[in-house]
C-alpha atoms as a PDB file:
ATOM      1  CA  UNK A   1     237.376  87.718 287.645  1.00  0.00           C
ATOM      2  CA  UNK A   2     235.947  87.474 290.780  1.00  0.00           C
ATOM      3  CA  UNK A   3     232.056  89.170 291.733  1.00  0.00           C
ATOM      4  CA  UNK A   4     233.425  91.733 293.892  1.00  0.00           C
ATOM      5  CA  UNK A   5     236.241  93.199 291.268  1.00  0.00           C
ATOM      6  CA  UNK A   6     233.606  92.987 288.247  1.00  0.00           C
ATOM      7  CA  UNK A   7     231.241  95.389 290.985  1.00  0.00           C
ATOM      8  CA  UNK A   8     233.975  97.587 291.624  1.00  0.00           C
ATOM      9  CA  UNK A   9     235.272  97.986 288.060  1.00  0.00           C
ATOM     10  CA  UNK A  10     231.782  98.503 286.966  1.00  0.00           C
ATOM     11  CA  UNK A  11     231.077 101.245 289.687  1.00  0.00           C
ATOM     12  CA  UNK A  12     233.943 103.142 288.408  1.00  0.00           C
ATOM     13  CA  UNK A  13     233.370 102.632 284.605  1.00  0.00           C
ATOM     14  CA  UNK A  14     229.752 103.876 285.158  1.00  0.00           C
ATOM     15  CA  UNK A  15     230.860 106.809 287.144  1.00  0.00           C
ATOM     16  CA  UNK A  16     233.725 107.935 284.830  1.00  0.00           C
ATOM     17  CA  UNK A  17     231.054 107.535 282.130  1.00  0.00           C
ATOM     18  CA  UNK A  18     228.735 110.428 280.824  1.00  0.00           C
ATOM     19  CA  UNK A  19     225.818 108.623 280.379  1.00  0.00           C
ATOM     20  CA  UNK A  20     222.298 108.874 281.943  1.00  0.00           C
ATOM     21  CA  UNK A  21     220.456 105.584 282.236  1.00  0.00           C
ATOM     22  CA  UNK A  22     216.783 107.167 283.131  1.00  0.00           C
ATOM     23  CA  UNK A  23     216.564 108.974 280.119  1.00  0.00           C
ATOM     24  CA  UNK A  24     219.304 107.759 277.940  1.00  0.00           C
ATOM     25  CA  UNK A  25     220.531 110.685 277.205  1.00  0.00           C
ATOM     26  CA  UNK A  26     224.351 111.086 276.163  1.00  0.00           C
ATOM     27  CA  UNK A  27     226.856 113.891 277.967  1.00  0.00           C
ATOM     28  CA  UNK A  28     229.507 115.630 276.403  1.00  0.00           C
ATOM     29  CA  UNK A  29     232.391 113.522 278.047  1.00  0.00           C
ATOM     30  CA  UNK A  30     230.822 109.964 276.808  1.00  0.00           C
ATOM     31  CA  UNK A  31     233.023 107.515 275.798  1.00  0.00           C
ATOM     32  CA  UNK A  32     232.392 104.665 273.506  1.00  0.00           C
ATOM     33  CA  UNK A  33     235.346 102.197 274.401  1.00  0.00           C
ATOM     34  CA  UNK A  34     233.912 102.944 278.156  1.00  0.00           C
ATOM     35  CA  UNK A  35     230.634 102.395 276.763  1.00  0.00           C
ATOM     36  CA  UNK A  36     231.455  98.981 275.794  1.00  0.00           C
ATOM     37  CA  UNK A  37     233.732  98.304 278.435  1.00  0.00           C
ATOM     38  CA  UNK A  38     230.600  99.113 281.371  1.00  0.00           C
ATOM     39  CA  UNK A  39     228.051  96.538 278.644  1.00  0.00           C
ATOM     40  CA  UNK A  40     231.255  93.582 278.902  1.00  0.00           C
ATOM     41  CA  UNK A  41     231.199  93.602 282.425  1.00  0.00           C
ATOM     42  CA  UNK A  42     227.357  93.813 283.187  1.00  0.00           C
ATOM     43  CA  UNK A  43     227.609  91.259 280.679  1.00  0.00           C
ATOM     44  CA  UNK A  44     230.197  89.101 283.011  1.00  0.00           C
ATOM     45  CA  UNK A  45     228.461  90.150 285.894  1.00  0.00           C
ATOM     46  CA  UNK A  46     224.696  88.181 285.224  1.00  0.00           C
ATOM     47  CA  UNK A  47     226.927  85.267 283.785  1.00  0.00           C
ATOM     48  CA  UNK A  48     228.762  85.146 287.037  1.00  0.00           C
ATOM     49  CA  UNK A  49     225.631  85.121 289.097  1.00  0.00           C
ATOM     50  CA  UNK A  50     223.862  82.769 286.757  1.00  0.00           C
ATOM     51  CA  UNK A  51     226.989  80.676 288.158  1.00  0.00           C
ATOM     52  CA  UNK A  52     226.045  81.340 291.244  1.00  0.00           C
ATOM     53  CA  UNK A  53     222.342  80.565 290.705  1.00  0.00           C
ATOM     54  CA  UNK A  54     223.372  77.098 289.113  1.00  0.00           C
ATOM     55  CA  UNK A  55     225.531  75.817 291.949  1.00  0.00           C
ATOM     56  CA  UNK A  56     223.318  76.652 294.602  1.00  0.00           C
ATOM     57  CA  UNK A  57     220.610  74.986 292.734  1.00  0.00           C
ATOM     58  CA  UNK A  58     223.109  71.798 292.465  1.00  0.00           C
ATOM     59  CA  UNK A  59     223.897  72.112 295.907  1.00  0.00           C
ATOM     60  CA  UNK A  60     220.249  72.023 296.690  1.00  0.00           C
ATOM     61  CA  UNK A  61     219.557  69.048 294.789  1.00  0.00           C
ATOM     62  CA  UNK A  62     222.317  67.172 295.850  1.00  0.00           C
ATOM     63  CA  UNK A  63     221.006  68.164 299.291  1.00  0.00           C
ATOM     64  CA  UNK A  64     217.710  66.606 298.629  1.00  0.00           C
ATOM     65  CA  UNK A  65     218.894  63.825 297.306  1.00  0.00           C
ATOM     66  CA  UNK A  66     221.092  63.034 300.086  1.00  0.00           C
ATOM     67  CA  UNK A  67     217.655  63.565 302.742  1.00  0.00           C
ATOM     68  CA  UNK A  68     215.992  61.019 300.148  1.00  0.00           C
ATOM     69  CA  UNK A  69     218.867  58.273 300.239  1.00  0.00           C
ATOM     70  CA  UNK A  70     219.057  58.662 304.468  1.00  0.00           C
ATOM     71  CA  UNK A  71     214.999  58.181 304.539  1.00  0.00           C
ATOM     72  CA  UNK A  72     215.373  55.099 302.196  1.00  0.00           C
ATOM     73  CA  UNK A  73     218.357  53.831 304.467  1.00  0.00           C
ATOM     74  CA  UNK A  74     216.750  54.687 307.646  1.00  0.00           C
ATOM     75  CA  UNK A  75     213.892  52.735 306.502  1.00  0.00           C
ATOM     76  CA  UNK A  76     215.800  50.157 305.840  1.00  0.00           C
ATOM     77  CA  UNK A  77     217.868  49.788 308.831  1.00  0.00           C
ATOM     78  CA  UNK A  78     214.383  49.876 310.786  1.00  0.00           C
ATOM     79  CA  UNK A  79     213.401  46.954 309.017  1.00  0.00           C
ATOM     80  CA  UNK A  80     217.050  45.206 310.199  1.00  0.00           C
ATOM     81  CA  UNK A  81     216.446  46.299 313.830  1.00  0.00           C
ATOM     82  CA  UNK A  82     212.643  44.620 313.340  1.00  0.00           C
ATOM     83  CA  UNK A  83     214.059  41.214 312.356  1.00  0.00           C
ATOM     84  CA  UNK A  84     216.693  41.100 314.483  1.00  0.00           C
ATOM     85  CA  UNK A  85     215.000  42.007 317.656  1.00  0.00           C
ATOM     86  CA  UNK A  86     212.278  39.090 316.292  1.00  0.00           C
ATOM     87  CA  UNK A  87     215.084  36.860 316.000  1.00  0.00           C
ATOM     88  CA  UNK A  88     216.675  37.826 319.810  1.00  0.00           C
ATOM     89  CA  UNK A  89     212.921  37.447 320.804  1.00  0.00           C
ATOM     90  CA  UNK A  90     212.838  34.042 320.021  1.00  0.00           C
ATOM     91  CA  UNK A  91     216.652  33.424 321.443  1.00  0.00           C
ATOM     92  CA  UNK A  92     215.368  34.727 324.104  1.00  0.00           C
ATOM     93  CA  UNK A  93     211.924  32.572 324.952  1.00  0.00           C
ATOM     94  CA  UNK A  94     213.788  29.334 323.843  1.00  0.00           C
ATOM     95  CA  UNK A  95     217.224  30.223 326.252  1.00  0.00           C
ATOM     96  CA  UNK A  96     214.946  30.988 329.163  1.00  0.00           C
ATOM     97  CA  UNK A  97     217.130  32.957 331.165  1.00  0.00           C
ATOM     98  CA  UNK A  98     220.075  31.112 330.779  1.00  0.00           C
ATOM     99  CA  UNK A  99     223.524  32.481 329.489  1.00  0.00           C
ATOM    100  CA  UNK A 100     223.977  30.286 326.284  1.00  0.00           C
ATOM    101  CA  UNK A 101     226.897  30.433 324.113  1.00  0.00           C
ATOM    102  CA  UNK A 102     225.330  29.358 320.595  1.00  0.00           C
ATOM    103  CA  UNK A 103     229.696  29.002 318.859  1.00  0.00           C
ATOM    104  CA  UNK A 104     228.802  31.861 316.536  1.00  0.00           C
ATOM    105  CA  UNK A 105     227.228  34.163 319.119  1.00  0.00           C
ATOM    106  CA  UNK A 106     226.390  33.764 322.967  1.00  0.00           C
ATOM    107  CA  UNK A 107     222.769  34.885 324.320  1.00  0.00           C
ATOM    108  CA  UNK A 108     223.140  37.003 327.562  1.00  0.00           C
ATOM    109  CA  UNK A 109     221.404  38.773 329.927  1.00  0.00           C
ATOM    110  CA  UNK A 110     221.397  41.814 332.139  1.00  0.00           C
ATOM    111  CA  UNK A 111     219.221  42.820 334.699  1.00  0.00           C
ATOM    112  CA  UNK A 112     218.054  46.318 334.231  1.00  0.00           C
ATOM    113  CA  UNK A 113     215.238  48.661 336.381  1.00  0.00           C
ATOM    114  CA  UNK A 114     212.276  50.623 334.141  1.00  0.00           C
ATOM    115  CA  UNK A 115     211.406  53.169 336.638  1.00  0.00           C
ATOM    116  CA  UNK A 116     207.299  54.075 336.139  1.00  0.00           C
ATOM    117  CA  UNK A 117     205.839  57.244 337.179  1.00  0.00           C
ATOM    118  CA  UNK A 118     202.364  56.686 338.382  1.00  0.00           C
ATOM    119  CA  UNK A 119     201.483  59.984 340.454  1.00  0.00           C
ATOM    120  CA  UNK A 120     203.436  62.655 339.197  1.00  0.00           C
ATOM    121  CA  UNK A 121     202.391  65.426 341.872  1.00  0.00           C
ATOM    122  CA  UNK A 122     202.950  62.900 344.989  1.00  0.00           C
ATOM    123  CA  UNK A 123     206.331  62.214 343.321  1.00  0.00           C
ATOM    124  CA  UNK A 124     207.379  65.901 342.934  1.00  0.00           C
ATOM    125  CA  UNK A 125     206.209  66.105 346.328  1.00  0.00           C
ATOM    126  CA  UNK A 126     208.120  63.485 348.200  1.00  0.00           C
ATOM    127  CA  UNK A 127     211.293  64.616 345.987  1.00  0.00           C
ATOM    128  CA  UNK A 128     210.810  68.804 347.314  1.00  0.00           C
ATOM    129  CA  UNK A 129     210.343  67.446 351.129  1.00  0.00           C
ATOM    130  CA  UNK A 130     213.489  65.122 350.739  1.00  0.00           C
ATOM    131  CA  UNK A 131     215.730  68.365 349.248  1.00  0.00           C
ATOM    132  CA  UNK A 132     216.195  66.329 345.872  1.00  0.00           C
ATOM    133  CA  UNK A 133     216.413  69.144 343.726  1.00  0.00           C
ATOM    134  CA  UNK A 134     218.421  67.866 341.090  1.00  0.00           C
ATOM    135  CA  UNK A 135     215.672  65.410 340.597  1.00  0.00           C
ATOM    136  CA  UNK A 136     213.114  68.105 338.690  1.00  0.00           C
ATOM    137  CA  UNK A 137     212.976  70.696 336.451  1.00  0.00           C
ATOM    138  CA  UNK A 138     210.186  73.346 335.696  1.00  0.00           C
ATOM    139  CA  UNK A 139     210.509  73.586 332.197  1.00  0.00           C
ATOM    140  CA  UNK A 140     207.693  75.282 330.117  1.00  0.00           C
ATOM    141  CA  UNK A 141     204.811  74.276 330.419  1.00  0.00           C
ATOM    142  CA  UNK A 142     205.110  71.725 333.098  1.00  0.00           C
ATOM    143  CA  UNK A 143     207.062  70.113 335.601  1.00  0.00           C
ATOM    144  CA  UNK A 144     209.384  67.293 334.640  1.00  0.00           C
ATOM    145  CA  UNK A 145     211.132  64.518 336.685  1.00  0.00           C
ATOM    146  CA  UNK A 146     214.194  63.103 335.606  1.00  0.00           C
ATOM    147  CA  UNK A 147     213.620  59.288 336.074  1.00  0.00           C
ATOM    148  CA  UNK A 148     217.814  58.707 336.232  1.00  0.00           C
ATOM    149  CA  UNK A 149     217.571  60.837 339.173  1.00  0.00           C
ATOM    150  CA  UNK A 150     215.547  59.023 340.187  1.00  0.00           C
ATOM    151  CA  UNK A 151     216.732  55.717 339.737  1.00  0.00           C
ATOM    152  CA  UNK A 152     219.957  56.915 341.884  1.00  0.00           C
ATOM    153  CA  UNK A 153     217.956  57.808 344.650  1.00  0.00           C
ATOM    154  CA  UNK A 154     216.298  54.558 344.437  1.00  0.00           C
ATOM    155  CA  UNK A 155     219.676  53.249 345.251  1.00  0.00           C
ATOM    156  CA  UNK A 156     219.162  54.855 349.110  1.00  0.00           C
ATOM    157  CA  UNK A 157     215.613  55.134 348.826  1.00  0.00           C
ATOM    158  CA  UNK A 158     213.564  52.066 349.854  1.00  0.00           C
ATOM    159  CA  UNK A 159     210.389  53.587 348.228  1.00  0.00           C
ATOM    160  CA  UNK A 160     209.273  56.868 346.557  1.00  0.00           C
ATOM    161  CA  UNK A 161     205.758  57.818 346.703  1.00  0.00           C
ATOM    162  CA  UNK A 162     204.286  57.818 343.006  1.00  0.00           C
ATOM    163  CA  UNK A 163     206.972  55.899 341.092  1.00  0.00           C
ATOM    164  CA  UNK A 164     207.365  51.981 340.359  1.00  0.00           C
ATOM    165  CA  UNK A 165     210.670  50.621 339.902  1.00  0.00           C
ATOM    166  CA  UNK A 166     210.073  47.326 337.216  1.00  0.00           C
ATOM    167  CA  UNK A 167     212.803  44.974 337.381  1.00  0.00           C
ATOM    168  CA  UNK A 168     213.204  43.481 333.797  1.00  0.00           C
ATOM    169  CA  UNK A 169     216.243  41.173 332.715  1.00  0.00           C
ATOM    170  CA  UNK A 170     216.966  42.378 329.216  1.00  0.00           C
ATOM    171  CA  UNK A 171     218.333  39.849 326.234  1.00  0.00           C
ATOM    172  CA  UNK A 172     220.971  40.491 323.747  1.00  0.00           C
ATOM    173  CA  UNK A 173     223.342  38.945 321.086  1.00  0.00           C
ATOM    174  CA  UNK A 174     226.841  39.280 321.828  1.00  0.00           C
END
């Protein structure tokens, strides 16, 4: 029997029955079988939400458990991503540069830009004279530039006040 028929059928067992719980006291239309019938379903009623209590708790736990195991795996996969990018490091210093196919794996490289912000407010400023909206946002509390704006405007831009654009070839494993 589900929770919401056991509340039901106990609402209308205990007001069909002559009983009052405050004071205990017994009417004139009391009937036993009813009696027993209301105690059988309270009775159902807490094991049901015991149940309930149980599962949830399980769920909980299993919950936990799950946050523990992707902590332990996270930790371990940061330890991975340490040794390997040691490992491309080292590929990297003894390569030199150079494209090298290793047979099991080829080093390569690709030329990327690390754009720098180095005075904000000049920045912002250049970007509201040029009409480069898109390029900001006044989010609480502060002003924030979005450096891939940026970067596209670099693209027609010779030189924006406040920013450095760091060209940096990066190495990977492919």
């Amino acid at each position: 029997m589900k929770l919401y028929e056991i509340n039901a059928e106990l609402e209308q067992a205990l007001e069909q029955l002559d009983f009052d719980w405050e004071t205990g006291e017994i009417g004139e239309n009391y009937d036993d079988e009813l009696f027993q019938r209301v105690q059988k379903l309270a009775i159902e009623r807490q094991e049901l939400l015991q149940y309930l209590a149980k599962v949830a708790l399980n769920y909980k736990a299993e919950a936990a458990a799950i946050k523990e195991e992707e902590a332990r795996l996270k930790k371990r996969r940061d330890v991975l991503d340490n040794k390997y990018e040691s490992l491309v490091n080292v590929l990297d210093r003894e390569c030199a540069g150079q494209k090298t196919d290793l047979g099991v794996a080829t080093v390569k490289y690709r030329k990327s830009v690390s754009t720098e912000i180095d005075d904000e407010q000049k920045c912002l400023e250049w970007l509201q004279a040029k009409g480069y909206d898109n390029a900001w946002s006044i989010p609480k509390p502060e002003v924030k530039i979005d450096k891939n704006e940026l970067k596209k405007i670099h693209k027609t831009e010779a030189e924006i006040p406040g920013v450095d654009f760091i060209e940096k070839n990066s190495c990977s494993l492919g």
